[in-house]
N, C-alpha and C. Protein backbone atom coordinates (compact mmCIF):
# COMPACT_ATOMS: atom_id res chain seq x y z
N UNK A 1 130.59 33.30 89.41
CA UNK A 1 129.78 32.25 89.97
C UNK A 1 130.40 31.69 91.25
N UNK A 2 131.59 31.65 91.67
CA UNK A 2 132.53 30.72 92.80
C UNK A 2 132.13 32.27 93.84
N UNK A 3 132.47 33.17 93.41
CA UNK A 3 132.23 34.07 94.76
C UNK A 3 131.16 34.45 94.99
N UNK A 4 129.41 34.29 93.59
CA UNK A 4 128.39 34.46 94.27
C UNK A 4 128.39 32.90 95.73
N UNK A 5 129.06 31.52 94.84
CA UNK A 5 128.96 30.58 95.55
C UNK A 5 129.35 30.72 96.94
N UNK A 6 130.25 31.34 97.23
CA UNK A 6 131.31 31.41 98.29
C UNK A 6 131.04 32.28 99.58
N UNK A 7 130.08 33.72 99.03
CA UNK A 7 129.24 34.31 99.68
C UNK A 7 128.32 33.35 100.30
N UNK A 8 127.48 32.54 99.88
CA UNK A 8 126.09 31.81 100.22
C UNK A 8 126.65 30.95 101.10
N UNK A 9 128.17 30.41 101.01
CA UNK A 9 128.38 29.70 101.95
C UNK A 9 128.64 30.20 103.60
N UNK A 10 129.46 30.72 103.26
CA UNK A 10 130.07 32.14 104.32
C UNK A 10 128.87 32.65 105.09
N UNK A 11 127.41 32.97 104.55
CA UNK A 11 126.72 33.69 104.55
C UNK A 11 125.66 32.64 105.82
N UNK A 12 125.97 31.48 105.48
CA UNK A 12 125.11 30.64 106.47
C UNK A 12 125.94 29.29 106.92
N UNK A 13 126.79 29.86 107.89
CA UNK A 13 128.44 29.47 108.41
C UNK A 13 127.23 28.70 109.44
N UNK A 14 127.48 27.22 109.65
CA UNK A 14 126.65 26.91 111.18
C UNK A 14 126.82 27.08 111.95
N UNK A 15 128.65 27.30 112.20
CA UNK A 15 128.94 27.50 113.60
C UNK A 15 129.13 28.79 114.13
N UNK A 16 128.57 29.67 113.34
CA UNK A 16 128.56 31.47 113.51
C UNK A 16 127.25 31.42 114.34
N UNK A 17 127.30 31.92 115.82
CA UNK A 17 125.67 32.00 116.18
C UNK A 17 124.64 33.47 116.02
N UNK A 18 124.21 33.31 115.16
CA UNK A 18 123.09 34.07 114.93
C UNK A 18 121.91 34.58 115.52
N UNK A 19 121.53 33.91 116.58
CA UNK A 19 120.17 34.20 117.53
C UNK A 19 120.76 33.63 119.09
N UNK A 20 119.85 34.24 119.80
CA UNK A 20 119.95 34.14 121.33
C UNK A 20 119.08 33.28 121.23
N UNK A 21 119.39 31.73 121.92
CA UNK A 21 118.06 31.00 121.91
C UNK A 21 118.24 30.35 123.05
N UNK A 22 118.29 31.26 124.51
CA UNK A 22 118.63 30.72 125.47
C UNK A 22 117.24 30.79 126.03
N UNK A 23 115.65 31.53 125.97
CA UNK A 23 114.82 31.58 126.38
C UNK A 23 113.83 30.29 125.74
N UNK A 24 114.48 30.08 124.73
CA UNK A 24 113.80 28.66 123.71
C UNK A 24 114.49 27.45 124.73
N UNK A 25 115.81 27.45 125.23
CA UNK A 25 116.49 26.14 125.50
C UNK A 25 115.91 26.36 127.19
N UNK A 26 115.81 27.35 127.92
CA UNK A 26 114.92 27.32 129.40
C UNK A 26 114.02 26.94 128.77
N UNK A 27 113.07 27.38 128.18
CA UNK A 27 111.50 26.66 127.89
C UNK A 27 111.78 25.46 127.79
N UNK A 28 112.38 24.89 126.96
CA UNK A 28 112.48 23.41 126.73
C UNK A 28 112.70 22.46 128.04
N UNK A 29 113.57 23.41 128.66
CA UNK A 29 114.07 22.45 130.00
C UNK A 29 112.61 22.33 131.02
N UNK A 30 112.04 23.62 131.26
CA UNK A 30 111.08 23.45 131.99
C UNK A 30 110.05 22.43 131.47
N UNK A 31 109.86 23.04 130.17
CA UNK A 31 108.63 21.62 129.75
C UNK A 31 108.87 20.21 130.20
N UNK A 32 110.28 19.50 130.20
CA UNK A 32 110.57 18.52 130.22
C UNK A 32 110.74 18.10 131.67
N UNK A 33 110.64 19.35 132.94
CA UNK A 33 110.68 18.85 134.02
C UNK A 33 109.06 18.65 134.12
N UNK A 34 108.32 20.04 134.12
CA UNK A 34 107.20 19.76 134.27
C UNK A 34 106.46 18.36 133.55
N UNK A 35 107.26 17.53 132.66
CA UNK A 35 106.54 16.57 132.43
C UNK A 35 107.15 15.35 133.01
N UNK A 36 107.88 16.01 133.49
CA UNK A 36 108.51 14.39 134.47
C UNK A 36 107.97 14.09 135.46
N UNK A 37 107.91 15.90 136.48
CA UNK A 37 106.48 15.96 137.47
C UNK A 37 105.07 15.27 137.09
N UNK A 38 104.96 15.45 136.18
CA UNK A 38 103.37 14.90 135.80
C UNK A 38 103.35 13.54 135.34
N UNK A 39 104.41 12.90 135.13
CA UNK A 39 104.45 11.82 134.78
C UNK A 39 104.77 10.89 136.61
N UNK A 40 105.73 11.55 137.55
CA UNK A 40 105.70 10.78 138.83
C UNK A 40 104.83 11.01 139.09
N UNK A 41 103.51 11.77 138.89
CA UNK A 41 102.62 12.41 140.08
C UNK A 41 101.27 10.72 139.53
N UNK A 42 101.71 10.81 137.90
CA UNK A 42 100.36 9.61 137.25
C UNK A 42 100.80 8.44 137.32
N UNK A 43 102.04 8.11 137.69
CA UNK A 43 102.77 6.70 136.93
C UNK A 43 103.16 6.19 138.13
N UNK A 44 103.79 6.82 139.57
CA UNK A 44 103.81 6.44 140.34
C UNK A 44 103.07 6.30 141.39
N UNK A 45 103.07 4.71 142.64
CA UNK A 45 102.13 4.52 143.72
C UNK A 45 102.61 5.83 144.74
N UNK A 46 103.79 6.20 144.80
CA UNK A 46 104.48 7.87 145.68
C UNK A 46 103.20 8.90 145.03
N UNK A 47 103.76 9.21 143.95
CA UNK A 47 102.66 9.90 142.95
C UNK A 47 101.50 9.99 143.35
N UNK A 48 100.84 9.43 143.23
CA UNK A 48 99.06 8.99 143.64
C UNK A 48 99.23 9.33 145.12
N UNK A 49 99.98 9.10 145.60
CA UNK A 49 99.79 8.78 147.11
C UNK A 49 99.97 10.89 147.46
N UNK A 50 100.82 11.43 146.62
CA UNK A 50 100.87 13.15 146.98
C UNK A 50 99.91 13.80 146.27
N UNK A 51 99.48 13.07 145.03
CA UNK A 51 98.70 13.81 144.51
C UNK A 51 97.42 13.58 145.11
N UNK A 52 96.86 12.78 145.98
CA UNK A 52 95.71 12.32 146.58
C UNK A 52 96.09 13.12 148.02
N UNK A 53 96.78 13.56 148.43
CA UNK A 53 96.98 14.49 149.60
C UNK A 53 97.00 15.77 149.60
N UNK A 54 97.49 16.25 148.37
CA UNK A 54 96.76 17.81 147.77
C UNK A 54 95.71 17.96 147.63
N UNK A 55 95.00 17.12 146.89
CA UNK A 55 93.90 17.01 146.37
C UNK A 55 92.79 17.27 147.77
N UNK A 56 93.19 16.55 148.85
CA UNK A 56 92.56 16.38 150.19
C UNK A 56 92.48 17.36 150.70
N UNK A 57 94.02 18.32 150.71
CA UNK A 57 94.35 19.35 151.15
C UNK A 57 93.86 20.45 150.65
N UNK A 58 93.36 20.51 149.39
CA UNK A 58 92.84 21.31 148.67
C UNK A 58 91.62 21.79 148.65
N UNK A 59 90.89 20.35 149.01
CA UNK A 59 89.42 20.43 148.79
C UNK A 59 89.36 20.99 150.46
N UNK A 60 89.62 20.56 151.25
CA UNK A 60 89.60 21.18 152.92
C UNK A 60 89.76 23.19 152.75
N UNK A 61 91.16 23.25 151.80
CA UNK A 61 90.86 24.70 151.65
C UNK A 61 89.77 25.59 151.25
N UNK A 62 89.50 24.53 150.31
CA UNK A 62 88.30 25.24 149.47
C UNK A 62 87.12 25.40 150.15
N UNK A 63 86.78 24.52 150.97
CA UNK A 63 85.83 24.06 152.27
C UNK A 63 85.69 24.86 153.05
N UNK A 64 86.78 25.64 153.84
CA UNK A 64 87.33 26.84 154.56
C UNK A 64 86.63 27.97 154.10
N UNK A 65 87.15 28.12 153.41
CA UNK A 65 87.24 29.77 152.28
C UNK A 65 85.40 29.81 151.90
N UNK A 66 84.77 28.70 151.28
CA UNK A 66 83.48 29.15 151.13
C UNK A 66 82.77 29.57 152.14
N UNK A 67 82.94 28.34 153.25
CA UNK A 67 82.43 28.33 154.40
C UNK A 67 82.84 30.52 155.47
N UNK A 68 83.83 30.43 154.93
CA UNK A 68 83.99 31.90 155.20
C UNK A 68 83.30 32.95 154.76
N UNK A 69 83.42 32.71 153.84
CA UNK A 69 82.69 33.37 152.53
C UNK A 69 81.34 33.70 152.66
N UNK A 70 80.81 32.70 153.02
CA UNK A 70 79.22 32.65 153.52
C UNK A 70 78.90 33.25 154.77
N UNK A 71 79.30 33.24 155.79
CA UNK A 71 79.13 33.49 156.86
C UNK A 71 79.55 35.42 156.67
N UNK A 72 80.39 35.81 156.15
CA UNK A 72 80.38 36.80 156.12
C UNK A 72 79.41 37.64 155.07
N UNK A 73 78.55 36.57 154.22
CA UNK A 73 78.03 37.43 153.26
C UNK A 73 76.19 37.71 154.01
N UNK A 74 76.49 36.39 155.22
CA UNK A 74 75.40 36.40 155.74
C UNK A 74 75.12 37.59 156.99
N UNK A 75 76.44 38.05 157.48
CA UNK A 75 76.88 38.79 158.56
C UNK A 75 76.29 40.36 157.72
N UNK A 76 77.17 40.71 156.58
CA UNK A 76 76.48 41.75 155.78
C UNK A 76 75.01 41.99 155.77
N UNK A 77 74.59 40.98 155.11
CA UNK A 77 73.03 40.98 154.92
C UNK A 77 72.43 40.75 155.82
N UNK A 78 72.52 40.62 157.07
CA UNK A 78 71.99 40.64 157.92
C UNK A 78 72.16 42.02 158.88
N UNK A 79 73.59 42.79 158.81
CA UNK A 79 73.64 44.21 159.04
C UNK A 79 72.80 45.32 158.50
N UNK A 80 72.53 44.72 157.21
CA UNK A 80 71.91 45.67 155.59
C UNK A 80 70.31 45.84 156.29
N UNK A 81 70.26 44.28 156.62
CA UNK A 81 68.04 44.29 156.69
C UNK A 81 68.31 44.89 158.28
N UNK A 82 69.09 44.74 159.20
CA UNK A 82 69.02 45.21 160.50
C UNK A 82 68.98 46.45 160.43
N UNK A 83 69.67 47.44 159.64
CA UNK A 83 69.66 48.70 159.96
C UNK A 83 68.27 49.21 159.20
N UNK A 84 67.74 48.51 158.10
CA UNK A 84 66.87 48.77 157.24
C UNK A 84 65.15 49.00 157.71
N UNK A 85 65.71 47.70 159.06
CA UNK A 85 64.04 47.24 159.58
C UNK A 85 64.26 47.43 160.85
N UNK A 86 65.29 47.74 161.17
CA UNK A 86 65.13 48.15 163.27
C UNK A 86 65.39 46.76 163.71
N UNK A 87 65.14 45.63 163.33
CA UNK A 87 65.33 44.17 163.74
C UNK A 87 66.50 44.00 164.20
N UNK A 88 66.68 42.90 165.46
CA UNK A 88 68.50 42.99 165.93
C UNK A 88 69.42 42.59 164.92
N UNK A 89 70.23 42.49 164.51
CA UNK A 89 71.08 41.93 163.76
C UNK A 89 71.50 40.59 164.22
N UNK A 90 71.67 40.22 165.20
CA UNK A 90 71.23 38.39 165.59
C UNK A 90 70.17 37.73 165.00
N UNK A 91 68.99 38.30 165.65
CA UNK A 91 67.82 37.86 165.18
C UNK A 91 67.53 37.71 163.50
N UNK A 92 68.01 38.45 162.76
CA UNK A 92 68.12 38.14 161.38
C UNK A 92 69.04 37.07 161.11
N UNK A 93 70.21 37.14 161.56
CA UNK A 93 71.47 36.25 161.30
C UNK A 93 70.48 34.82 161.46
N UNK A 94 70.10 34.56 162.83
CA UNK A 94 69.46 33.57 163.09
C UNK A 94 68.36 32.98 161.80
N UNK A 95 67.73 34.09 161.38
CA UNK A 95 66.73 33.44 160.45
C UNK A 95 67.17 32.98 159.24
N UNK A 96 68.39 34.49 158.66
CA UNK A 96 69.22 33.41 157.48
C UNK A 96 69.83 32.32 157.62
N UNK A 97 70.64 31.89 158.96
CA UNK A 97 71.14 30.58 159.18
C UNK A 97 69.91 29.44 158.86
N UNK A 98 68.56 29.91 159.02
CA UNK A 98 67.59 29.06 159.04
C UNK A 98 67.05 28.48 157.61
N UNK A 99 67.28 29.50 156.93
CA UNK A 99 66.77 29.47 155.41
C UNK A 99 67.67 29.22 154.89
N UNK A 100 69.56 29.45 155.19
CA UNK A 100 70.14 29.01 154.07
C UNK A 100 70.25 27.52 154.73
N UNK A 101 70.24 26.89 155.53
CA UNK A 101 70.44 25.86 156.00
C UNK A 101 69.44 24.38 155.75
């Protein structure tokens, strides 16, 4: 009975390390920055004040990019019916600017 006992002890020693748990203790660290970030970005007048300048900055990108987006989808389709119908390819551009507008 003392050396089944003695085994069980031995057997789950705490200070023997058993697992790599260095990808558990980075996770942990990041979580806890990322919530410190998110906590200056809500809790502080700095905070508000960067997160309201991304936000600005963001929406301007996004503004960009559609606005691109469109113009080239209008440039296409207006190449597509030009070659389709003999019509200039201006002269179409012109009319979709008219209708999507």
């Amino acid at each position: 009975m003392k050396k089944q006992l003695k085994k069980e002890i031995l057997k789950h020693n705490p200070f023997k390390k058993h697992h790599n748990n260095t990808a558990l203790i980075a996770l942990g660290v990041a979580g806890a920055a990322a919530a410190g970030a998110i906590a200056y970005f809500y809790f502080t007048d700095n905070g508000n004040d960067a997160r309201n300048k991304a936000a600005d900055s963001l929406s301007e990108a996004i503004d960009k990019l559609s606005h691109n987006i469109k113009d080239e989808f209008k440039s296409l389709v207006s190449a597509f019916i030009s070659d389709k119908t003999g019509v200039a390819k201006h002269t179409v551009k012109a009319v979709a600017d008219h209708v999507s507008e």
